[in-house]
C-alpha atoms as a PDB file:
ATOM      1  CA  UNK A   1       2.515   4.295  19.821  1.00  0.00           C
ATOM      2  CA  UNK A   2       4.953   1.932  20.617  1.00  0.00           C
ATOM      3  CA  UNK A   3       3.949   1.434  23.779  1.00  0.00           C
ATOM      4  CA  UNK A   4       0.078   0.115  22.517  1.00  0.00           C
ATOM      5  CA  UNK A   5       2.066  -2.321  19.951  1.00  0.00           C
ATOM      6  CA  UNK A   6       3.962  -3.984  22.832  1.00  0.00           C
ATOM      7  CA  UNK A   7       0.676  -4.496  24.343  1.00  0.00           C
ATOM      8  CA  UNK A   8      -0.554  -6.898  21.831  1.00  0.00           C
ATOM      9  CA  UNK A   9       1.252 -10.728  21.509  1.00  0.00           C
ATOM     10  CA  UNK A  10       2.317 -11.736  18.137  1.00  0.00           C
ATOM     11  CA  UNK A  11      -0.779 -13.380  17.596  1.00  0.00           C
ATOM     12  CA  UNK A  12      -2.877 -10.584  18.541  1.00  0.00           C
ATOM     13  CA  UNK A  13      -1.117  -8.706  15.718  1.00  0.00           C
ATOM     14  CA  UNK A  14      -1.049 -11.142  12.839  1.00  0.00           C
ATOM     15  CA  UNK A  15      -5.176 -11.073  13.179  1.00  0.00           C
ATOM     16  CA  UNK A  16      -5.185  -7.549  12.285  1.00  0.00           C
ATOM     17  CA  UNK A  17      -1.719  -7.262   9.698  1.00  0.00           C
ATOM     18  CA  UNK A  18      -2.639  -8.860   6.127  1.00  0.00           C
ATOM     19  CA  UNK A  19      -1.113 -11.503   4.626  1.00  0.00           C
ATOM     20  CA  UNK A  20      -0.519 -10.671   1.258  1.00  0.00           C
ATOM     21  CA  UNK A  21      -0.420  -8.116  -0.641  1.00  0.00           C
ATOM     22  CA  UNK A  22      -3.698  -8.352  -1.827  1.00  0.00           C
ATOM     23  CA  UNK A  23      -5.324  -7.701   1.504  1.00  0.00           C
ATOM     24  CA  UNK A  24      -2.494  -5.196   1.966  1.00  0.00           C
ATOM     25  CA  UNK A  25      -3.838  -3.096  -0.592  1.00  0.00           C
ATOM     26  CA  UNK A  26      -7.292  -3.821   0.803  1.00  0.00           C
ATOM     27  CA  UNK A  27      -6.868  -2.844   4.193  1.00  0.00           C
ATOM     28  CA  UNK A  28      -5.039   0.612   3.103  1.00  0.00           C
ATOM     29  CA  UNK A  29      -8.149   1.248   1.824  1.00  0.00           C
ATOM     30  CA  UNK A  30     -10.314   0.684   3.939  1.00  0.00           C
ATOM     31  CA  UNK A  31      -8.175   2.520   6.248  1.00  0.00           C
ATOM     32  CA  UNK A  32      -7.133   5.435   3.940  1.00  0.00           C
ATOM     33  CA  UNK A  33     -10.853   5.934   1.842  1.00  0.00           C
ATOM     34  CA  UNK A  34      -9.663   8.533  -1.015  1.00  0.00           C
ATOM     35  CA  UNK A  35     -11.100  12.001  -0.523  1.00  0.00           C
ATOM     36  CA  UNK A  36     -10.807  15.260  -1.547  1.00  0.00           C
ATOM     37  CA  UNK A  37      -8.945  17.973   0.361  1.00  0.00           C
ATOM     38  CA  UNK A  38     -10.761  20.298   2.343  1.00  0.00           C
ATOM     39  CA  UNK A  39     -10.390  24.118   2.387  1.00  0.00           C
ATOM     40  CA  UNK A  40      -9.466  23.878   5.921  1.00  0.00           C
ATOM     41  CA  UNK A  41      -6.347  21.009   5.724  1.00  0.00           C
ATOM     42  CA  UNK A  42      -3.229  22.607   5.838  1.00  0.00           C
ATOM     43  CA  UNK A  43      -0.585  21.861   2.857  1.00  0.00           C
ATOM     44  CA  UNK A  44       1.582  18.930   5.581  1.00  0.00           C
ATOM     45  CA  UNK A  45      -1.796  17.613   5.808  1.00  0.00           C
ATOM     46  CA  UNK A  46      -3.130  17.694   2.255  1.00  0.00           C
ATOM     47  CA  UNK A  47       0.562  15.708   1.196  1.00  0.00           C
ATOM     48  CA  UNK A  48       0.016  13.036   3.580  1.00  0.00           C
ATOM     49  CA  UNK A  49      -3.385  11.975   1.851  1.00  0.00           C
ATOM     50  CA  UNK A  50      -1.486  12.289  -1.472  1.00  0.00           C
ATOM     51  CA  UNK A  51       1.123  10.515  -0.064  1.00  0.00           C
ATOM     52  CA  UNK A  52      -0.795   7.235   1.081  1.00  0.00           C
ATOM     53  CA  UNK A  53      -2.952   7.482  -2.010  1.00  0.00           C
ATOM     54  CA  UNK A  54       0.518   7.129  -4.036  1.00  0.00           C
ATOM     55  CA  UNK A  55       1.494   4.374  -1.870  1.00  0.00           C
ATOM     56  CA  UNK A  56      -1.795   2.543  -2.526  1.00  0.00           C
ATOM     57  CA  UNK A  57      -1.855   3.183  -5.901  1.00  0.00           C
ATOM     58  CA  UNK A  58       2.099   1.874  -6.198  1.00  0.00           C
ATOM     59  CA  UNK A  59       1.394  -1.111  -4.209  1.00  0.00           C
ATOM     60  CA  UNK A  60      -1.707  -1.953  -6.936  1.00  0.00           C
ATOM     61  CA  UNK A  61      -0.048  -1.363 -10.040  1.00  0.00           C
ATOM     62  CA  UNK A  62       2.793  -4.198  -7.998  1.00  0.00           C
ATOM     63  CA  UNK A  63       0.129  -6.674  -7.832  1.00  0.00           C
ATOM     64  CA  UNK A  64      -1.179  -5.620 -11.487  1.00  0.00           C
ATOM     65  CA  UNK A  65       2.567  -6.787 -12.621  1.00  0.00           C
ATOM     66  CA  UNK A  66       2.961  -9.484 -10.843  1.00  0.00           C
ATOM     67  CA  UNK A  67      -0.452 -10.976 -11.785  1.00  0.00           C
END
């Protein structure tokens, strides 16, 4: 993974990292759609989707407070 950051220049990555946290939020999103577990998804894999839903929820109820 590393190795496919370094390939990018700085402004290369600012195009794709958001700004604020507004388009933070957005972006996790878009990137993390919420979705039900499947019978299939083993328990590591069923606590990662809880785990970025939490962090997208957290980062909303931020903005909610600071707004």
């Amino acid at each position: 993974m590393k190795k496919r950051i370094q390939e990018f220049s700085q402004e290369q990555i600012h195009e794709f990292v958001p700004s604020d946290l507004e388009e933070t939020i957005e972006f996790l999103r878009r990137l993390f759609p919420l979705k039900s577990p499947k019978i299939d998804m083993s328990d590591r894999e069923i606590w990662i989707e809880v785990g970025r839903q939490e962090l997208i929820e957290f980062l909303q109820r931020t903005l909610d407070k600071e707004n």
